[in-house]
Protein backbone atom coordinates (compact mmCIF):
# COMPACT_ATOMS: atom_id res chain seq x y z
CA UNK A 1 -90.35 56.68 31.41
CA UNK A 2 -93.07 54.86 29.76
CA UNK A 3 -95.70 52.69 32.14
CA UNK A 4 -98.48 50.61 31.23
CA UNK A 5 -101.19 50.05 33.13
CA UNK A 6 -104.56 48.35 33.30
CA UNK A 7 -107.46 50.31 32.65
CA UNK A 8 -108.43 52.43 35.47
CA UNK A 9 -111.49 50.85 36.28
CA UNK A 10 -110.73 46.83 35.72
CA UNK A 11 -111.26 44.92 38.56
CA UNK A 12 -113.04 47.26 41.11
CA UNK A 13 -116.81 47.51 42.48
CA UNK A 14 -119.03 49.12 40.48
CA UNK A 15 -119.52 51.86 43.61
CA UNK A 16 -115.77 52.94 42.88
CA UNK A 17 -115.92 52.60 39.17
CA UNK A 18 -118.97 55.06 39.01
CA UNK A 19 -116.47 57.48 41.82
CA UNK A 20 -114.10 57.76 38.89
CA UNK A 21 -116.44 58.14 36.62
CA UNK A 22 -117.60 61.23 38.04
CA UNK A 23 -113.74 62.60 38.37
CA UNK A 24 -112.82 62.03 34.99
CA UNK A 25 -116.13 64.23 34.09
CA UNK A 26 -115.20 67.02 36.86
CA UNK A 27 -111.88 67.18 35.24
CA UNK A 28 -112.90 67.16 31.71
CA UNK A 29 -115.93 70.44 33.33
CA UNK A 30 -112.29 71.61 34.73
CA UNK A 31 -110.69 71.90 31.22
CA UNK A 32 -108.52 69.16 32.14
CA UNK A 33 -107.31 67.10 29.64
CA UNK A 34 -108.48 62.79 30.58
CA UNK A 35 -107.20 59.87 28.80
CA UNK A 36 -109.11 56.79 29.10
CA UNK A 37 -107.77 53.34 28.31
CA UNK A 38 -110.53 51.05 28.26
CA UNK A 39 -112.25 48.12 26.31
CA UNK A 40 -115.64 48.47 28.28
CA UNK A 41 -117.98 50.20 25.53
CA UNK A 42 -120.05 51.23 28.43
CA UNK A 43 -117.48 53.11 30.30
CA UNK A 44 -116.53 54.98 26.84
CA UNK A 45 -120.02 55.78 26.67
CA UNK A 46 -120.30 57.36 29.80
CA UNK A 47 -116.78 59.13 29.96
CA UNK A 48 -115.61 60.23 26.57
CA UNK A 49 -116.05 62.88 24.33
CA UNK A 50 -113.76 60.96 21.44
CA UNK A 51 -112.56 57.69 20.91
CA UNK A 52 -109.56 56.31 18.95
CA UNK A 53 -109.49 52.87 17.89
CA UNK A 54 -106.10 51.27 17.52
CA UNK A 55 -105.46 47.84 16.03
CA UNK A 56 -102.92 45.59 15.98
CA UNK A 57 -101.01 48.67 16.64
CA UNK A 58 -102.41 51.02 14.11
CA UNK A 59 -104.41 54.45 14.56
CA UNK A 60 -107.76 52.26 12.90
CA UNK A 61 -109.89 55.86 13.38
CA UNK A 62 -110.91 58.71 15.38
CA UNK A 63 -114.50 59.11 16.39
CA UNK A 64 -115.92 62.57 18.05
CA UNK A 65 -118.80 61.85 20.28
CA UNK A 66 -121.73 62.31 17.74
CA UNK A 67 -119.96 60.07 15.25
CA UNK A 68 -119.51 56.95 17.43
CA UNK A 69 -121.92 54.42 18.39
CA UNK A 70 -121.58 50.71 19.75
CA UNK A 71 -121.34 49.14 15.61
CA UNK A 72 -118.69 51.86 14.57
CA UNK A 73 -115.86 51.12 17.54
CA UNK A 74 -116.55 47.41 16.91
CA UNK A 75 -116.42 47.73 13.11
CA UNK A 76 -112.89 50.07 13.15
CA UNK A 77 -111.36 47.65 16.24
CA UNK A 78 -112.52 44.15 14.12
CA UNK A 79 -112.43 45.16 10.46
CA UNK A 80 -110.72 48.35 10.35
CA UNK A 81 -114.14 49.26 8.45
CA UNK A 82 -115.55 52.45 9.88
CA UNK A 83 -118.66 52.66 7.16
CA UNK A 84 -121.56 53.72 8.74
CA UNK A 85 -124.55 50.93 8.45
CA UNK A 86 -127.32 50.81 6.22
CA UNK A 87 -130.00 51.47 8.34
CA UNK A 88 -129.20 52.60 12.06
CA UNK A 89 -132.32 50.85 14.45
CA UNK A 90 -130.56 50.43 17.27
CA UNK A 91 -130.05 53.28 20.06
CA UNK A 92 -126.50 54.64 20.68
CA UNK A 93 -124.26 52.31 23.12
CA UNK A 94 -126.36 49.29 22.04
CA UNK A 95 -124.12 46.39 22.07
């Protein structure tokens, strides 16, 4: 059986969201495995180790923690691009 649902954190206080925050990163210390669906860059900042951009239904890319910033998820989910930019000025998570 295949469900869909909203990501876990849309619509709820930001005293909750930051709750399941910290499960998701006492599983992942647990050597569980988590699977975030989310759009927030924020929250993938804060919970995830690697990202994978899909696309109008396509795999776009796989990023592992030190490879993705705020520019590369935008630049795979928008353009399918996943160069790296010129210069890099702006800190990680910058949006």
């Amino acid at each position: 059986m295949t469900r869909s649902f909203a990501p876990a954190t849309w619509g709820i206080d930001i005293v909750a969201k930051f709750e399941i925050y910290r499960l998701l990163r006492d599983l992942i210390a647990d050597g569980k495995l988590s699977i975030v669906v989310s759009s927030e860059l924020p929250e993938l900042f804060a919970v995830c180790d690697r990202v994978t951009v899909l696309s109008a239904g396509l795999l776009v890319h796989s990023f592992s923690r030190d490879e993705f910033d705020a520019y590369m998820l935008m630049a795979a989910a928008l353009t399918h691009d996943v160069r790296p930019r010129a210069t890099d000025s702006s800190p990680r998570g910058a949006i």
